[in-house]
PDB file of N, CA and C in Angstrom:
ATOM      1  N   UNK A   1     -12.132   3.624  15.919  1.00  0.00           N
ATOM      2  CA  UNK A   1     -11.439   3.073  14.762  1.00  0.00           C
ATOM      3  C   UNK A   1     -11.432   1.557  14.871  1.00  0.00           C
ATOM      4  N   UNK A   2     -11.968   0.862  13.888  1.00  0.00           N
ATOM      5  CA  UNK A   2     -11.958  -0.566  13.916  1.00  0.00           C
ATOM      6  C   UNK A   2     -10.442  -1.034  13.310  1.00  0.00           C
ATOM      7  N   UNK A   3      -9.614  -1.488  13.876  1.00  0.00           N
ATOM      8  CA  UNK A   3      -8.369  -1.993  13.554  1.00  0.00           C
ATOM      9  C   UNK A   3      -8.689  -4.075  13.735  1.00  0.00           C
ATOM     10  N   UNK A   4      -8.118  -4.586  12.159  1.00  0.00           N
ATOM     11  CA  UNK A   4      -8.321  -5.368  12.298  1.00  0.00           C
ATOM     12  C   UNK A   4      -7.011  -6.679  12.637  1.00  0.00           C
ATOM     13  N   UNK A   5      -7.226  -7.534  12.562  1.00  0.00           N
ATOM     14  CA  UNK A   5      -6.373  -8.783  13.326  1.00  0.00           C
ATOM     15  C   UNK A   5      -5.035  -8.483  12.966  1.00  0.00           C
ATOM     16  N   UNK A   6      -5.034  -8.362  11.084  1.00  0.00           N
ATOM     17  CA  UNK A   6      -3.642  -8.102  10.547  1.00  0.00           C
ATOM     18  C   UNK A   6      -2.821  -6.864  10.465  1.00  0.00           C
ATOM     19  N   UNK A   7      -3.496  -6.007  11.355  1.00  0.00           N
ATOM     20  CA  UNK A   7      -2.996  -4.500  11.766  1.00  0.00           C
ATOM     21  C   UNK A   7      -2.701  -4.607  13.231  1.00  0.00           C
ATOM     22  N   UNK A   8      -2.985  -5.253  13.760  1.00  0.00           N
ATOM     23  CA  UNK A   8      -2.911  -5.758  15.183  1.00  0.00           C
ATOM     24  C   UNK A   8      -1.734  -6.365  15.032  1.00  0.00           C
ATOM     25  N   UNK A   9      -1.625  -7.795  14.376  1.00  0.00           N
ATOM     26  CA  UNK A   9      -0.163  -8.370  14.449  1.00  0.00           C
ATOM     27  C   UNK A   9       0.975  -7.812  14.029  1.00  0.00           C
ATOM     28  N   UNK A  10       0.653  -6.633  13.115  1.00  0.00           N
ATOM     29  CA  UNK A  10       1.604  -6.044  12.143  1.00  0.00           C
ATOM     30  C   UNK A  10       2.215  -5.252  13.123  1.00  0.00           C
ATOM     31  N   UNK A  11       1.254  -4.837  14.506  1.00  0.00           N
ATOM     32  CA  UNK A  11       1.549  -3.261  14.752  1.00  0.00           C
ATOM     33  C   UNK A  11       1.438  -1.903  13.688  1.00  0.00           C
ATOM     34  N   UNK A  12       0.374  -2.414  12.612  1.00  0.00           N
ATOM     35  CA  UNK A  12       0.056  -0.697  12.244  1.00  0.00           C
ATOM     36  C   UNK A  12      -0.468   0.315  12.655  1.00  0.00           C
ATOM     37  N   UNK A  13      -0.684   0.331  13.653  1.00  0.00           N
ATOM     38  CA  UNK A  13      -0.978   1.253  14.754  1.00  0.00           C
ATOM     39  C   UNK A  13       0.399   2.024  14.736  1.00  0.00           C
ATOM     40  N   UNK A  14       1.435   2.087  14.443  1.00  0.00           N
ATOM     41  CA  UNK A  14       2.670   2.254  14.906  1.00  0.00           C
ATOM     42  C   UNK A  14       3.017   2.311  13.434  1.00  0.00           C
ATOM     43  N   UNK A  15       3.199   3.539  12.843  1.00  0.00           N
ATOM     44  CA  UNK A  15       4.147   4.003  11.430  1.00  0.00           C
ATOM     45  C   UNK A  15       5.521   3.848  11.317  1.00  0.00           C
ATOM     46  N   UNK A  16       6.156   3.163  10.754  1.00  0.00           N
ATOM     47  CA  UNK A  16       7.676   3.677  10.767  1.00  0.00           C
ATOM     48  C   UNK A  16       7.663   4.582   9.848  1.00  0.00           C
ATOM     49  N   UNK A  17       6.744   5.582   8.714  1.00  0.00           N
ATOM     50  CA  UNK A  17       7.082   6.361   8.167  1.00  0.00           C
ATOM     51  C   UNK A  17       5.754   6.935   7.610  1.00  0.00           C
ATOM     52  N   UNK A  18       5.987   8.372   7.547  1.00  0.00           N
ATOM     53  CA  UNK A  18       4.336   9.125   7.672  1.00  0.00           C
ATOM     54  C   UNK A  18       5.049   9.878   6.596  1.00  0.00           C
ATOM     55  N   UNK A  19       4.113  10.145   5.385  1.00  0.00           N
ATOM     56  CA  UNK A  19       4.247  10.747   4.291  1.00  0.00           C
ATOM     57  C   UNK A  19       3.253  11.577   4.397  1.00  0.00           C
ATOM     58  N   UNK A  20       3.347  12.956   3.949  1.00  0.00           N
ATOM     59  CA  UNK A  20       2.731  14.478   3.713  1.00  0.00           C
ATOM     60  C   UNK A  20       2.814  14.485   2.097  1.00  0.00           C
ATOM     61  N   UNK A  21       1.384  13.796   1.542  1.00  0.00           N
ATOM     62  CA  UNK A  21       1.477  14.038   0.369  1.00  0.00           C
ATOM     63  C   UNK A  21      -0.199  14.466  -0.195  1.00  0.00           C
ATOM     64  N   UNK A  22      -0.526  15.756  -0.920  1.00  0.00           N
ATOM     65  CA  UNK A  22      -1.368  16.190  -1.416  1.00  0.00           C
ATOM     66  C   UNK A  22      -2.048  16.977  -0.268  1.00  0.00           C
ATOM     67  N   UNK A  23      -1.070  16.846   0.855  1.00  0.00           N
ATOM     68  CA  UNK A  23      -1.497  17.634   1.840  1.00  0.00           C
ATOM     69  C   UNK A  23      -2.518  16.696   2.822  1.00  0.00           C
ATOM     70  N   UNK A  24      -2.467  15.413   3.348  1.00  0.00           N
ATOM     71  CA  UNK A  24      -2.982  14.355   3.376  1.00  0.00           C
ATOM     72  C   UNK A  24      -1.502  13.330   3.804  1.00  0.00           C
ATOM     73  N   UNK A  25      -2.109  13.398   5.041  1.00  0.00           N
ATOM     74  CA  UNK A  25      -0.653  12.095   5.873  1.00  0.00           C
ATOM     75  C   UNK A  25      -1.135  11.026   5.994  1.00  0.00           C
ATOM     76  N   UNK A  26      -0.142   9.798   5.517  1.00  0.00           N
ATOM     77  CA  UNK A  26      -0.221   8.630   5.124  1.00  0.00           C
ATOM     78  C   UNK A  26       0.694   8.155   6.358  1.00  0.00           C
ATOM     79  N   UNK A  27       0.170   6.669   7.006  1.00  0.00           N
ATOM     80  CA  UNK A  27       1.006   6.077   7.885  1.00  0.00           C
ATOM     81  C   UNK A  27       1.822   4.771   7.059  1.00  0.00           C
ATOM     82  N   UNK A  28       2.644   4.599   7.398  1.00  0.00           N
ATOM     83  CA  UNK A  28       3.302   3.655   6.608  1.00  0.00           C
ATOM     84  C   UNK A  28       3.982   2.467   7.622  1.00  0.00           C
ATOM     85  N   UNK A  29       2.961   1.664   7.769  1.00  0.00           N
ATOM     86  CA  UNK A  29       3.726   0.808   8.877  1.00  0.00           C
ATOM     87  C   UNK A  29       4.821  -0.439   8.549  1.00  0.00           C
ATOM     88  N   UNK A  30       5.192  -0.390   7.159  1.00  0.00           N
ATOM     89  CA  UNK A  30       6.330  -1.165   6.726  1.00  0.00           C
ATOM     90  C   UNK A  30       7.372  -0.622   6.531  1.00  0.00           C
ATOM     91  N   UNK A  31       8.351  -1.495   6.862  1.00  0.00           N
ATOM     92  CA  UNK A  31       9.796  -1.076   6.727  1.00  0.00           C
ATOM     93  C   UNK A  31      10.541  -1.272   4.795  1.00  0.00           C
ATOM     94  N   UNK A  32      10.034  -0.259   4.323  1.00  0.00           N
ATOM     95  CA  UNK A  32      10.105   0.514   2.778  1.00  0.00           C
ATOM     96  C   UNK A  32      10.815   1.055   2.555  1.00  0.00           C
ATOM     97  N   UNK A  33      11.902   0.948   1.361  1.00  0.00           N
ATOM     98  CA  UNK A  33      12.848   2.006   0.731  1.00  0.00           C
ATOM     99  C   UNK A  33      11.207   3.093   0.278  1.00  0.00           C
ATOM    100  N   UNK A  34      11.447   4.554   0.338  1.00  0.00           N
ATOM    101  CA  UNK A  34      10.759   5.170  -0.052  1.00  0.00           C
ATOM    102  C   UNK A  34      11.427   6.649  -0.813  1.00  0.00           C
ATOM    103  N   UNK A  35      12.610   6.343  -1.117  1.00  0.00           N
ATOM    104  CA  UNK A  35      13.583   7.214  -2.014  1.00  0.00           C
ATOM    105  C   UNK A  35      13.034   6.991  -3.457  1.00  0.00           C
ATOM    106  N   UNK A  36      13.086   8.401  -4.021  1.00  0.00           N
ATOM    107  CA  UNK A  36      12.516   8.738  -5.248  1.00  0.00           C
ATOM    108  C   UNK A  36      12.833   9.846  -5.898  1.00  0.00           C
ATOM    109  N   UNK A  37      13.073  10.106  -6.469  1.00  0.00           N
ATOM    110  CA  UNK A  37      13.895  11.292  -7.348  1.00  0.00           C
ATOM    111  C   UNK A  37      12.402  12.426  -7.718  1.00  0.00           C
ATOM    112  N   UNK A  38      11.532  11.780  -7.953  1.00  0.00           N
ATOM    113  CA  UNK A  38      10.349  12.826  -8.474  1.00  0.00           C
ATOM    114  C   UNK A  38       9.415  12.422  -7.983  1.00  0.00           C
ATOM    115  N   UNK A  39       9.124  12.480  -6.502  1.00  0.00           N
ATOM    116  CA  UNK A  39       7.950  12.465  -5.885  1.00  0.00           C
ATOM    117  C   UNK A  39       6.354  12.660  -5.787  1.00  0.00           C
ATOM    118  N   UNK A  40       6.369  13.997  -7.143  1.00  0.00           N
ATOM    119  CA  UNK A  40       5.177  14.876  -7.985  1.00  0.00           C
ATOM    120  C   UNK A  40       4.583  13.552  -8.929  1.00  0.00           C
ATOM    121  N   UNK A  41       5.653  12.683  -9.321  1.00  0.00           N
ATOM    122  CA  UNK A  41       4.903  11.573 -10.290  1.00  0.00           C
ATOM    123  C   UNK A  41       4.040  10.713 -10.460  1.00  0.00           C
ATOM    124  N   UNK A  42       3.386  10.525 -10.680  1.00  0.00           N
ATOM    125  CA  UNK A  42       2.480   9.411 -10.126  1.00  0.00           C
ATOM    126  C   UNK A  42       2.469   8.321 -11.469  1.00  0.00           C
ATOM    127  N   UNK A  43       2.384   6.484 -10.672  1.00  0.00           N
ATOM    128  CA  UNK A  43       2.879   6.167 -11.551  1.00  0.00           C
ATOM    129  C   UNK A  43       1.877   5.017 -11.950  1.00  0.00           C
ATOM    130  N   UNK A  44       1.701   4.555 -13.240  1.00  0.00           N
ATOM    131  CA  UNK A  44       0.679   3.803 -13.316  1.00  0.00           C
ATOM    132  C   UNK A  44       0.976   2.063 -12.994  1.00  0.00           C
ATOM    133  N   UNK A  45       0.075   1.652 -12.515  1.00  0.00           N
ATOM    134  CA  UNK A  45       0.106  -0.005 -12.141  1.00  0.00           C
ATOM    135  C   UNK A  45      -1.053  -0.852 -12.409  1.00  0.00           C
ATOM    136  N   UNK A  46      -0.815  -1.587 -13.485  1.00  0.00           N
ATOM    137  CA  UNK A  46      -1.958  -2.412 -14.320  1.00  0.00           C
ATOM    138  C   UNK A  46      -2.752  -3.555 -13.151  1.00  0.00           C
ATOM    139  N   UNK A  47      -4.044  -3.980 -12.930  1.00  0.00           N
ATOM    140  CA  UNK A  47      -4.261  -4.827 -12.471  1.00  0.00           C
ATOM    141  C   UNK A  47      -3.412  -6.221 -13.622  1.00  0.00           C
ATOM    142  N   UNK A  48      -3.384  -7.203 -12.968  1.00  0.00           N
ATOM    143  CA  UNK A  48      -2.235  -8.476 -13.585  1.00  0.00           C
ATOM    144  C   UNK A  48      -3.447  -9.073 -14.440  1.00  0.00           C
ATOM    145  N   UNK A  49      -4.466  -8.919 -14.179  1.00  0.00           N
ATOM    146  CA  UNK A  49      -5.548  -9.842 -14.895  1.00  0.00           C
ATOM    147  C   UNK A  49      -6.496  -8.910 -16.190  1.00  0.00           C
ATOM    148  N   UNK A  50      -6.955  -8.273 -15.810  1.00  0.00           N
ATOM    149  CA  UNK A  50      -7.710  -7.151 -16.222  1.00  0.00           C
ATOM    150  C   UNK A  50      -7.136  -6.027 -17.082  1.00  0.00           C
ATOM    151  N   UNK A  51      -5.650  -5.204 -16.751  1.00  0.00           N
ATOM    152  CA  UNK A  51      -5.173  -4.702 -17.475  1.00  0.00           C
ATOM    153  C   UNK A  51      -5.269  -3.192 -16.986  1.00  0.00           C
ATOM    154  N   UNK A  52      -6.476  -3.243 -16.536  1.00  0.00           N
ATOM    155  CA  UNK A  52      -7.102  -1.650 -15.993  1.00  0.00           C
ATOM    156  C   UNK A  52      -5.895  -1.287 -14.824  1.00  0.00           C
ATOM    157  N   UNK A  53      -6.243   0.391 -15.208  1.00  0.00           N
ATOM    158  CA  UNK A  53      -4.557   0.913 -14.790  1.00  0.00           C
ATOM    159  C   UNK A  53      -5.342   1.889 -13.399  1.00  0.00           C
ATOM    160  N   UNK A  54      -4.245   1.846 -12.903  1.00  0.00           N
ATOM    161  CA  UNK A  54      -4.726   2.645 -11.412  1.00  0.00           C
ATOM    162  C   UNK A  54      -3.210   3.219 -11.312  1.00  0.00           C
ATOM    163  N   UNK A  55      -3.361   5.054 -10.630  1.00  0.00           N
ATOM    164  CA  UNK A  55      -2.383   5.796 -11.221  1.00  0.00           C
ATOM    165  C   UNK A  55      -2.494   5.941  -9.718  1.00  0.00           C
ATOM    166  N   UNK A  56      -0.580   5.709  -9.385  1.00  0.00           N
ATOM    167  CA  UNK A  56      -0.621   5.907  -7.227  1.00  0.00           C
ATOM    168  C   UNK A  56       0.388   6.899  -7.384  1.00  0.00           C
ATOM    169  N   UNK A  57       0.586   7.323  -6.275  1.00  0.00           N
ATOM    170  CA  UNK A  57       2.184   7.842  -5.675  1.00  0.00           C
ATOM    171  C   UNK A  57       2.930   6.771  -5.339  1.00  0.00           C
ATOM    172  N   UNK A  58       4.387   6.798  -5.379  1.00  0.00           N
ATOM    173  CA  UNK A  58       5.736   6.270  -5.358  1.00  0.00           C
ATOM    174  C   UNK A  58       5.322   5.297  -4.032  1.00  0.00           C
ATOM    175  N   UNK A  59       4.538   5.841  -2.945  1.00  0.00           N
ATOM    176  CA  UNK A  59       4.789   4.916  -1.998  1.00  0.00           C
ATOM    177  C   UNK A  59       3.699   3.939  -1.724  1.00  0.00           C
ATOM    178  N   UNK A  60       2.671   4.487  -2.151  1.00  0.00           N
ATOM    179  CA  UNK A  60       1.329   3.266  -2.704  1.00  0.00           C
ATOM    180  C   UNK A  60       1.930   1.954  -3.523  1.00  0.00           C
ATOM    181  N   UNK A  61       2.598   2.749  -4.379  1.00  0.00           N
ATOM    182  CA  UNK A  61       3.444   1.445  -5.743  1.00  0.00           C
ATOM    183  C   UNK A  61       4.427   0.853  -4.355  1.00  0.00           C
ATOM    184  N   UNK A  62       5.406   0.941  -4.017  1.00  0.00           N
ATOM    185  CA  UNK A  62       5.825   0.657  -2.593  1.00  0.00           C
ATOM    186  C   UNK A  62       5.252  -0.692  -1.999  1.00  0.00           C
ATOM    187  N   UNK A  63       4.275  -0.379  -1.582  1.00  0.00           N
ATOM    188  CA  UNK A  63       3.264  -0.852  -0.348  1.00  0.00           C
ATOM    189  C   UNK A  63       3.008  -2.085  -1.586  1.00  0.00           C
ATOM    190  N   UNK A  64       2.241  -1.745  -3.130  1.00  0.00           N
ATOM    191  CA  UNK A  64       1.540  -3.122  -3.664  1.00  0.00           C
ATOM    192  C   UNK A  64       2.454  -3.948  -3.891  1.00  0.00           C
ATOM    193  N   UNK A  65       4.044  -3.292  -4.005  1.00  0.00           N
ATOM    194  CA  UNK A  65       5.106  -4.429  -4.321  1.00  0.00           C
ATOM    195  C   UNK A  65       5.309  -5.259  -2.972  1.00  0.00           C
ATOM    196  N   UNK A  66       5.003  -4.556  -2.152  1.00  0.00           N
ATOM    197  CA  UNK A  66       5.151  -5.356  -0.710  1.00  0.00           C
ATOM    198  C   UNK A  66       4.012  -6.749  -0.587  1.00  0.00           C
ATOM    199  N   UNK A  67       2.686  -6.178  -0.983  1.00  0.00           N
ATOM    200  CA  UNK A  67       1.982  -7.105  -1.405  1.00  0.00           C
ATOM    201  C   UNK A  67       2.317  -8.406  -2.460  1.00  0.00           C
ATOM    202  N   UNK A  68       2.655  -7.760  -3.586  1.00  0.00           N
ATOM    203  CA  UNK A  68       2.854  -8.701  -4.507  1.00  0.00           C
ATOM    204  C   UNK A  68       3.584  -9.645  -3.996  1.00  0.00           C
ATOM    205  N   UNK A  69       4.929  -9.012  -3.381  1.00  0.00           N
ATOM    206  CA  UNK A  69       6.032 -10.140  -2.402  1.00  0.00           C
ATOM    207  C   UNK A  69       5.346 -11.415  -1.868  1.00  0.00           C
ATOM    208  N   UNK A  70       4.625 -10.398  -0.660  1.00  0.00           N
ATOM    209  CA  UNK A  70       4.090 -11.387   0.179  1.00  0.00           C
ATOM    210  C   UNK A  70       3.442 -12.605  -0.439  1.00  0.00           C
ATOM    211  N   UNK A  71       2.360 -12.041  -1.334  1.00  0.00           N
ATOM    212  CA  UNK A  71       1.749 -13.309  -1.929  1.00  0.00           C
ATOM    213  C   UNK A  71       2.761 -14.261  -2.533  1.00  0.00           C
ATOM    214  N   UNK A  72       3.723 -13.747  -3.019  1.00  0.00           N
ATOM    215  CA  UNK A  72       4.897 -15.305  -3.785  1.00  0.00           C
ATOM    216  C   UNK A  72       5.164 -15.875  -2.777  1.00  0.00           C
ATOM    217  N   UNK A  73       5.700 -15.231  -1.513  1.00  0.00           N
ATOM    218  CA  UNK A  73       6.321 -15.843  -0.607  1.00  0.00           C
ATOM    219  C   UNK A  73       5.635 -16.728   0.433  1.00  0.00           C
ATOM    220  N   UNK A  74       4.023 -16.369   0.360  1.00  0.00           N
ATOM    221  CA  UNK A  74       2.385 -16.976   0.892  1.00  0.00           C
ATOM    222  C   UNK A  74       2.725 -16.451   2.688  1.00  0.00           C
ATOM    223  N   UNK A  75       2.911 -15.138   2.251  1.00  0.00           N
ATOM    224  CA  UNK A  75       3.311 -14.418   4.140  1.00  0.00           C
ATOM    225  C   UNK A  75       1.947 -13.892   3.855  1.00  0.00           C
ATOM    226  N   UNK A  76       0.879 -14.447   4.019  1.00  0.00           N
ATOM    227  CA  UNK A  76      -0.456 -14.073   3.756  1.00  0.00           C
ATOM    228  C   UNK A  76      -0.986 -12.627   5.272  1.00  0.00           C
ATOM    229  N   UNK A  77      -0.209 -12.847   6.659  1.00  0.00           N
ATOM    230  CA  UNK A  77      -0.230 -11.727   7.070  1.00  0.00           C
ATOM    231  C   UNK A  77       0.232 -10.025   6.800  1.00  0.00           C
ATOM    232  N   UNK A  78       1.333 -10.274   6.117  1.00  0.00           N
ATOM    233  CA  UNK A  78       1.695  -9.266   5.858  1.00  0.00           C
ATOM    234  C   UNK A  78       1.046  -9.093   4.166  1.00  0.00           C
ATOM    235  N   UNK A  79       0.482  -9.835   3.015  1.00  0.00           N
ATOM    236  CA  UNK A  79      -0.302  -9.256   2.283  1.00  0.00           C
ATOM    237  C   UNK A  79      -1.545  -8.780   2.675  1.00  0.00           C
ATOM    238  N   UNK A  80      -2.560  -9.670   3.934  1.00  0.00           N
ATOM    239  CA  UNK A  80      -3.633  -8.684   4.326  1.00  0.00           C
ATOM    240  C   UNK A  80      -3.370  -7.659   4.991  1.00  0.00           C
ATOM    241  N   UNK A  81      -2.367  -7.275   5.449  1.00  0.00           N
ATOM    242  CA  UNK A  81      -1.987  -5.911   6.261  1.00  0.00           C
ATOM    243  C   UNK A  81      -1.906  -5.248   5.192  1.00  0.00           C
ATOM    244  N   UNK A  82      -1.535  -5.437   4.022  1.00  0.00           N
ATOM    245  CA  UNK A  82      -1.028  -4.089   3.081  1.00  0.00           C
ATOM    246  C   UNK A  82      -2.237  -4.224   2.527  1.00  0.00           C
ATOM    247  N   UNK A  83      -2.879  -4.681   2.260  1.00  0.00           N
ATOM    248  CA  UNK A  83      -4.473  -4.749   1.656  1.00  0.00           C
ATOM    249  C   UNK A  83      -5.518  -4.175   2.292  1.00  0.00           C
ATOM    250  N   UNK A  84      -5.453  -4.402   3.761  1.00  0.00           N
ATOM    251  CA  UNK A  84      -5.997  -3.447   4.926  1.00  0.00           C
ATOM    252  C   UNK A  84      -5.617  -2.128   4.995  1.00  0.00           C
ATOM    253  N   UNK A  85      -3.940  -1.685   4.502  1.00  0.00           N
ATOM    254  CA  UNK A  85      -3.664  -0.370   4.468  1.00  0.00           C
ATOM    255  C   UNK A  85      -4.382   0.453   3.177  1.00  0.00           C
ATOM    256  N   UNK A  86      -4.042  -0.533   1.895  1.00  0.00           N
ATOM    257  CA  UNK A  86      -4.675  -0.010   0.924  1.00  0.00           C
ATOM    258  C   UNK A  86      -6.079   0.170   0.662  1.00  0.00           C
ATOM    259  N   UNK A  87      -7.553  -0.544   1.503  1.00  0.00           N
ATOM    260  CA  UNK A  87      -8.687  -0.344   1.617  1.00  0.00           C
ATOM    261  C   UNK A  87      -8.853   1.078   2.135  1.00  0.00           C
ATOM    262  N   UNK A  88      -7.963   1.133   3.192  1.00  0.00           N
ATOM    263  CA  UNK A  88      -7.877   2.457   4.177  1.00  0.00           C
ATOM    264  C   UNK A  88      -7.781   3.859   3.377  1.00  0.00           C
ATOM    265  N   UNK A  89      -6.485   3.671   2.589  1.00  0.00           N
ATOM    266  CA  UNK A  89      -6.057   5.029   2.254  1.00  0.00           C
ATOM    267  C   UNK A  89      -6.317   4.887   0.626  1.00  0.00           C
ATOM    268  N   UNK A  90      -6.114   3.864  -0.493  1.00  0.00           N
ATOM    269  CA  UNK A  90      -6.552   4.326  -1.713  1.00  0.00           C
ATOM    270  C   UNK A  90      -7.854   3.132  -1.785  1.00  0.00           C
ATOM    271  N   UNK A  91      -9.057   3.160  -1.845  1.00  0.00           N
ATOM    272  CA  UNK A  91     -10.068   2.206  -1.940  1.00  0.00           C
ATOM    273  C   UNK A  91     -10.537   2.659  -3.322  1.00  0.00           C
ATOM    274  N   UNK A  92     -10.541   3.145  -4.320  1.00  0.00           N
ATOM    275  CA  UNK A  92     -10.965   3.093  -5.342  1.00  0.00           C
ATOM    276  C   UNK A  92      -9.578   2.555  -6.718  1.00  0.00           C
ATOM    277  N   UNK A  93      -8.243   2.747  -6.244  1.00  0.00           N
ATOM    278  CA  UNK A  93      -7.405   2.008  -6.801  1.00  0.00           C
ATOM    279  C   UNK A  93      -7.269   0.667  -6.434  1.00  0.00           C
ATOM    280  N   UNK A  94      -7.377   0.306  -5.022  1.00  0.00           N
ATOM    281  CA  UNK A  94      -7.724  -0.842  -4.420  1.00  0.00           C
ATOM    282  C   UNK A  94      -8.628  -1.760  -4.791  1.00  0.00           C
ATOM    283  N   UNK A  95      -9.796  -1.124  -5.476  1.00  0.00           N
ATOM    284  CA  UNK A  95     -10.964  -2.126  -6.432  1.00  0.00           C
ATOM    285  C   UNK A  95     -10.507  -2.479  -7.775  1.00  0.00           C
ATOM    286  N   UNK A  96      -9.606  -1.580  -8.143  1.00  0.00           N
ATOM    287  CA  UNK A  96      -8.752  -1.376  -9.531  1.00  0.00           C
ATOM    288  C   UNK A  96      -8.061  -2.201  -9.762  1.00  0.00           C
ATOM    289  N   UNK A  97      -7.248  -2.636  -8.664  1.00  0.00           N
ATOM    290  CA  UNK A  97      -6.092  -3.095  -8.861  1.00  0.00           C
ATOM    291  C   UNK A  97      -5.501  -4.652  -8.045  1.00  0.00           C
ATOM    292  N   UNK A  98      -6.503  -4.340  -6.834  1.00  0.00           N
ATOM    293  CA  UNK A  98      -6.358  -5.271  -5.764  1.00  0.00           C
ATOM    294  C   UNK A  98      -7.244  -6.721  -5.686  1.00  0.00           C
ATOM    295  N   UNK A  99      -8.603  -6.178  -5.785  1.00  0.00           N
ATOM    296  CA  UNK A  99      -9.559  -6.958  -5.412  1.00  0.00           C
ATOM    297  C   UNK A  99      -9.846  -7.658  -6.535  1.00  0.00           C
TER     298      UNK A  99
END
């Protein structure tokens, strides 16, 4: 497994929270409210430029708000860590939405 610099500093190697969803476990190495009333939902999130919609689970949406953060706040490690998570586990919403 190639783990890169900003998974290294992050410690994502190390989940604080593993989601069982679609039958398919997700590591979640940020510290995330991940409470949700309807978990089955999936919810849509527009790229900011483009418009084009990419449809996640509750804790994907999660993770890009963590992103979005980071970038206002210019914690540019912890947006390539969640960008590194999201290449990992959704890479075709990730072209959608991210890149």
């Amino acid at each position: 497994m190639n783990i890169s610099k900003y998974e290294t500093k992050l410690n994502l190697t190390k989940p604080l929270h593993v989601i069982n969803w679609q039958g398919k476990k997700y590591h979640i190495p940020f510290d995330l409210d991940l409470t949700l009333d309807n978990k089955d939902k999936l919810i849509d999130v527009p790229n900011r430029f483009s418009g084009e919609i990419a449809s996640l689970p509750w804790f994907a949406v999660a993770v890009y708000d963590l992103i979005m953060g980071a970038e206002q706040f210019n914690d540019s490690n912890t947006m390539q860590a969640g960008l590194s998570w999201f290449r990992k586990y959704f890479p075709n919403e990730y072209m959608t939405i991210l890149d």
